[in-house]
Protein backbone atom coordinates (compact mmCIF):
# COMPACT_ATOMS: atom_id res chain seq x y z
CA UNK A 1 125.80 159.23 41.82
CA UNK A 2 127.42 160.82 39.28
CA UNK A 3 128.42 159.69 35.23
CA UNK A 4 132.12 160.88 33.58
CA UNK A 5 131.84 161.52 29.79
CA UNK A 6 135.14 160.35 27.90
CA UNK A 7 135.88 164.07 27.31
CA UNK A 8 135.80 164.53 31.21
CA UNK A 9 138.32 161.56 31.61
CA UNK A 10 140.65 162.69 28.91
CA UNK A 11 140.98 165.93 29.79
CA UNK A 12 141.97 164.77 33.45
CA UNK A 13 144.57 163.02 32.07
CA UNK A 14 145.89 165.25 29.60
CA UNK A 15 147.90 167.78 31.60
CA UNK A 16 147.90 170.03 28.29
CA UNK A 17 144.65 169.87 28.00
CA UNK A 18 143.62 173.05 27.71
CA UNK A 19 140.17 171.91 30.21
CA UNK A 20 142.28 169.67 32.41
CA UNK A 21 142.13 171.43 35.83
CA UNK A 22 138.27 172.10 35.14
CA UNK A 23 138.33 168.29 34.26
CA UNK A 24 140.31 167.19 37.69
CA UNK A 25 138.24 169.05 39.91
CA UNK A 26 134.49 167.53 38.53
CA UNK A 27 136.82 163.95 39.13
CA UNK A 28 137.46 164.89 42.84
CA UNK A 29 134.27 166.74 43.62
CA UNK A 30 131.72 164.41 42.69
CA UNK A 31 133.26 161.20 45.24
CA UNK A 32 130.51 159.31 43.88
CA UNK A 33 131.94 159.32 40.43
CA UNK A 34 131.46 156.60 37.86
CA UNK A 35 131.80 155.77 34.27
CA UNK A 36 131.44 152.85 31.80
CA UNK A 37 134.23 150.39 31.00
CA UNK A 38 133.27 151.90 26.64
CA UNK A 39 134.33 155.44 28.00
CA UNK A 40 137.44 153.84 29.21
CA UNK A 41 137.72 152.37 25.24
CA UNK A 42 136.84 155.93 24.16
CA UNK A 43 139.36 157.13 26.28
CA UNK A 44 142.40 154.95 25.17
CA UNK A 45 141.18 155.89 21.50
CA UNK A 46 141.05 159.26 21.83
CA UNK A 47 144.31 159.68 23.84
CA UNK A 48 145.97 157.72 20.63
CA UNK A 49 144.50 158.42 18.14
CA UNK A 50 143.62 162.73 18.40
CA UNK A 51 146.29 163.41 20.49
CA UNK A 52 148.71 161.02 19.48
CA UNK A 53 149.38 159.84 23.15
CA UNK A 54 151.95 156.38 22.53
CA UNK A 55 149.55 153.11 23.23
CA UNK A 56 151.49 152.26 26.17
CA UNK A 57 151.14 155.75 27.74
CA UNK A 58 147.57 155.77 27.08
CA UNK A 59 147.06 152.32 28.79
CA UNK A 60 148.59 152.93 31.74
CA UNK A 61 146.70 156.58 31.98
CA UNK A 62 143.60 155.20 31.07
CA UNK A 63 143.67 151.84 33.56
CA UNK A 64 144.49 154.45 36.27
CA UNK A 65 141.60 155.86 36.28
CA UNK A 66 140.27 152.69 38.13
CA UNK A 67 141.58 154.24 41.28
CA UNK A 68 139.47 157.25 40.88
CA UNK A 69 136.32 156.07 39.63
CA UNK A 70 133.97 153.09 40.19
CA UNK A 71 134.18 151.45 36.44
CA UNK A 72 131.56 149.14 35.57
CA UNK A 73 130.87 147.18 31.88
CA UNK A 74 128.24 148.18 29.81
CA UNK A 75 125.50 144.54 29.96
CA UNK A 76 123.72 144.01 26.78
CA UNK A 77 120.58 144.78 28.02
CA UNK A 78 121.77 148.19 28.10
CA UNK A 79 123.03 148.19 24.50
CA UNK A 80 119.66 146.56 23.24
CA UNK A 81 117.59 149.61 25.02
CA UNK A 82 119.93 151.86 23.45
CA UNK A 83 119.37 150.22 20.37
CA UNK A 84 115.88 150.29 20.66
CA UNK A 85 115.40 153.69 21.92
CA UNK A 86 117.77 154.91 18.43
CA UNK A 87 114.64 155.85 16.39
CA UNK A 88 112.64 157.40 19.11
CA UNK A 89 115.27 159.63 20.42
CA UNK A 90 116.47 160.74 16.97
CA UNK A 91 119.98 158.95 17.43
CA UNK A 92 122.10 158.36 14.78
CA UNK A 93 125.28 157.20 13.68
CA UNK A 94 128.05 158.05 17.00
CA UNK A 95 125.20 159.41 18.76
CA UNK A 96 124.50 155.60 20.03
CA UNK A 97 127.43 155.34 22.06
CA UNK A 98 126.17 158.66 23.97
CA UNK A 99 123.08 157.10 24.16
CA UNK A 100 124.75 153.88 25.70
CA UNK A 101 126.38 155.94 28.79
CA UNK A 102 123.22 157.51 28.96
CA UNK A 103 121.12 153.75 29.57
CA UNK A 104 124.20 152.63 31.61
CA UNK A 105 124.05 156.08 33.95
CA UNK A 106 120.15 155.17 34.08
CA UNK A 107 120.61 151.98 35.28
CA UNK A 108 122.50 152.43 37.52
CA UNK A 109 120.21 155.46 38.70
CA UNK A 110 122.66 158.02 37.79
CA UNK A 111 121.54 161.73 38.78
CA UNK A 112 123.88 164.19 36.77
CA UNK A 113 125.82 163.31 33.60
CA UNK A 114 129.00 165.95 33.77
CA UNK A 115 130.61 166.42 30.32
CA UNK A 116 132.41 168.92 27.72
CA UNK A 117 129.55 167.85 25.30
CA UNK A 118 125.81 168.99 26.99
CA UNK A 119 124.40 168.65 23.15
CA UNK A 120 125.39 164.95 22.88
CA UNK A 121 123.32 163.96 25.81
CA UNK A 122 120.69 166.54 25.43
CA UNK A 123 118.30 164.42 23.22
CA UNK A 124 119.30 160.67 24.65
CA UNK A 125 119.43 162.42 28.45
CA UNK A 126 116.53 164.81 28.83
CA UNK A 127 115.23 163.20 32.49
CA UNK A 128 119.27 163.02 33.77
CA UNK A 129 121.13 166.33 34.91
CA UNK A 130 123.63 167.18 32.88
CA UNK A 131 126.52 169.65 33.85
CA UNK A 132 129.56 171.05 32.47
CA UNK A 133 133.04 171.44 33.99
């Protein structure tokens, strides 16, 4: 199974993106494609907030991606190891939220992370593949 960073899914939908057809083709090559229902938050916050995408645009884009992906919600047990796991994986400040897809993907036994951002996972992701677009 495979993990989509929020940069992955926002460059999919972002036909200007300058990434977007690298971004489309990790969505329809890995079929076993998931993400977290945070990186769909991420998502809708990035679309309008960076790009300035209007909220009901964004919505509709973001909810979409349902059809493409298996979305699942982050349990609390994954934030608390997260959490937990902060100090010994030198995470700080928005590095948590990397390191919360990165308990979710283990959880759910996860074998490649693909992203536009290897350094975020690098430290919170070391035993998970992680591959660029």
């Amino acid at each position: 199974m495979t993990f989509l960073d929020t940069g992955i899914l926002v460059g999919a939908l972002l036909e200007k993106h300058p990434e977007h057809q690298q971004c489309i083709d990790a969505l329809e090559e890995f079929k076993d494609c998931c993400t977290d229902a945070h990186a769909l938050a991420e998502t809708f916050a990035t679309l309008t907030g960076f790009y300035k995408v209007p909220s009901t645009v964004a919505s509709e884009l973001t909810l979409g991606l349902r059809d493409n992906l298996t979305v699942e919600p982050v349990l609390l047990s994954d934030y608390e190891t997260a959490i937990r796991e902060a100090q010994r994986r030198g995470v700080m400040g928005g590095g948590i939220y990397d390191s919360l897809h990165a308990t979710f993907a283990r959880r759910k036994r996860v074998d490649r992370i693909v992203t536009r951002n290897p350094s975020h996972f690098a430290h919170v992701a070391p035993d998970l593949e992680i591959l660029t677009p």
